[in-house]
Each structure stands twice: as structure tokens, then as C-alpha cells.
Protein backbone atom coordinates (compact mmCIF):
# COMPACT_ATOMS: atom_id res chain seq x y z
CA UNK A 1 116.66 101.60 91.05
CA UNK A 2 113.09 102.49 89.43
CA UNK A 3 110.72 104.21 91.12
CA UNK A 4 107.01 103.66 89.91
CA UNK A 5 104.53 105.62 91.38
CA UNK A 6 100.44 103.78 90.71
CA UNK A 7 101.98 102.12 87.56
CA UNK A 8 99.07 100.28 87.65
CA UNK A 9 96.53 103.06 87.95
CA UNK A 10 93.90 103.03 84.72
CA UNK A 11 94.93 99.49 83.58
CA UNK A 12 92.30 96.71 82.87
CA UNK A 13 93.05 93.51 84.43
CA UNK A 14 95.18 91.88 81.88
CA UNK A 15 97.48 95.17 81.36
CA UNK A 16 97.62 94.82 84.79
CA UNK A 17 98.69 91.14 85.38
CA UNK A 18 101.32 91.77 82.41
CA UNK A 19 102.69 95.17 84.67
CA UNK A 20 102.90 93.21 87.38
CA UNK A 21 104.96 90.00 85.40
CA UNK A 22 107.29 92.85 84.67
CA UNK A 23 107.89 94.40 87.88
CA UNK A 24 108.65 90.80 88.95
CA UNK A 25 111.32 90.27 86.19
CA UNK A 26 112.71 93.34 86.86
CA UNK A 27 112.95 92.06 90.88
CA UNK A 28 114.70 88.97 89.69
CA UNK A 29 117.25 90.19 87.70
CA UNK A 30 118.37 92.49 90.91
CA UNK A 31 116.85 96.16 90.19
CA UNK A 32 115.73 97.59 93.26
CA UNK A 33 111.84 98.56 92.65
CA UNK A 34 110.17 101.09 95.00
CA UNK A 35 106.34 101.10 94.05
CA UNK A 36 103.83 103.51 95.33
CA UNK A 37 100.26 102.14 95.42
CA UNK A 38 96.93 102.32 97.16
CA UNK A 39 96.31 98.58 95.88
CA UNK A 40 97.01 96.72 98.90
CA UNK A 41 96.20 93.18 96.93
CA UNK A 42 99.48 94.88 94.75
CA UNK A 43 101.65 95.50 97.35
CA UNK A 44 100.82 91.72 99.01
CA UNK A 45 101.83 90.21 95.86
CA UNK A 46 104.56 92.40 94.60
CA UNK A 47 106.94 94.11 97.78
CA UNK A 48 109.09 92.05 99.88
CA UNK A 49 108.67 95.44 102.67
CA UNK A 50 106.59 97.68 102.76
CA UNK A 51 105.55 101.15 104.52
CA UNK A 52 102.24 102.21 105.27
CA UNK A 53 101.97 106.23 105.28
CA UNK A 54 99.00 107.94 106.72
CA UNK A 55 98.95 111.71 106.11
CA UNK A 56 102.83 111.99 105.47
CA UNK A 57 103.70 109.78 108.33
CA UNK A 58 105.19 106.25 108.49
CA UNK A 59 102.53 104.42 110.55
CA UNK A 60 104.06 100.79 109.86
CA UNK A 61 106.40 99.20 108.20
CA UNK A 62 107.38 95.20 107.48
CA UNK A 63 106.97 92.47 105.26
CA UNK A 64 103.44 92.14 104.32
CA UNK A 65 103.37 88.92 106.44
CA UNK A 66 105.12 90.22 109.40
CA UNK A 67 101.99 93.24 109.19
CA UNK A 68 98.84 90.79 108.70
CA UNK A 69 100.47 88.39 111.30
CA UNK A 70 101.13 91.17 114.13
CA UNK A 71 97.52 92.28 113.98
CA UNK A 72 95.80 89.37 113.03
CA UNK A 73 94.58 90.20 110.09
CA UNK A 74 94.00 88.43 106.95
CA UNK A 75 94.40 90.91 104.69
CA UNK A 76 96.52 94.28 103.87
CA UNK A 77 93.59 96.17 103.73
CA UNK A 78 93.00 95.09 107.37
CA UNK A 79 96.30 96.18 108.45
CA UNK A 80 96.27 99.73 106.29
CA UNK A 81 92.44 100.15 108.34
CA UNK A 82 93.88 99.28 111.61
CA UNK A 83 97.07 101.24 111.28
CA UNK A 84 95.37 104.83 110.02
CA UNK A 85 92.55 104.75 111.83
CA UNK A 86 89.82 104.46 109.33
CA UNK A 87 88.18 100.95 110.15
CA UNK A 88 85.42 100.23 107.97
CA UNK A 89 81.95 100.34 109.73
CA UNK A 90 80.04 96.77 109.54
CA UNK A 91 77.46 98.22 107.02
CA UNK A 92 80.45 99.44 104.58
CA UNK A 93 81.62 95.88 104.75
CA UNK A 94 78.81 94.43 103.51
């Protein structure tokens, strides 16, 4: 098991992309990966489950499909909004 907690945090975009290509090798060879991130667009692409945690608490858990489908949304951001409470108002949106 490896635990990374924001591995990604700092990185420009192509240190990023080549983190990511790792943590995905690392997946397919069979090493259990638990990754803590605020980067929804990571978690989408890189966690088979997930856990959304709002002030220490569990608030929702699934795979990122089974959390965009059950609210609609089209997006993890969307889901982490919806799920802690903090919706964006239209004018931080745009």
C-alpha cells in the first residue's frame, strides 16, 4: 500500500501528467494507492472510490460515477459543492 497525500501539489502540468502515469502503473501492477487530494479533476481520473470528507466527516463515498450520477452532476466539483454545503453562488461561477 502507498499512501500519497497532494502528491501533486506544486507540480506544473507536465510533472503532473508524468505523477499521474505513475500512480496508474503503480494501480496496474496491484499496489493499493490511497491518494489525498483537493483536485477533484485528479480524483475523477485516478480513484476507482472515493470519499468526500467535510470537516473530518465522511459526507459521501462511491465511485466517481456512481457520485456525479446520483446527483446529477457533471462534474466532481459539483458533487464535493453539493455534498459540503458550499455551492458556488452564480457570480463565482462566472
Amino acid at each position: 500500500m502507498l499512501i500519497l497525500d497532494e502528491p501533486t501539489l506544486g507540480l506544473d502540468v507536465r510533472s503532473r501528467h508524468h505523477m499521474w502515469e505513475h500512480i496508474r502503473s503503480l494501480c496496474v501492477e496491484g499496489m493499493t494507492v490511497l491518494l489525498a487530494t483537493n483536485y477533484m479533476d485528479e480524483a475523477d481520473r485516478l480513484c476507482d472510490r472515493l470519499t468526500i470528507v467535510d470537516h473530518g466527516r465522511q459526507v459521501a463515498g462511491g465511485t466517481p460515477a456512481e457520485l456525479k450520477a446520483a446527483l446529477g452532476a457533471s462534474s466532481l466539483d459539483e458533487v464535493f459543492l453539493q455534498h459540503t454545503g458550499h455551492a458556488l453562488r452564480e457570480e463565482e461561477i462566472a
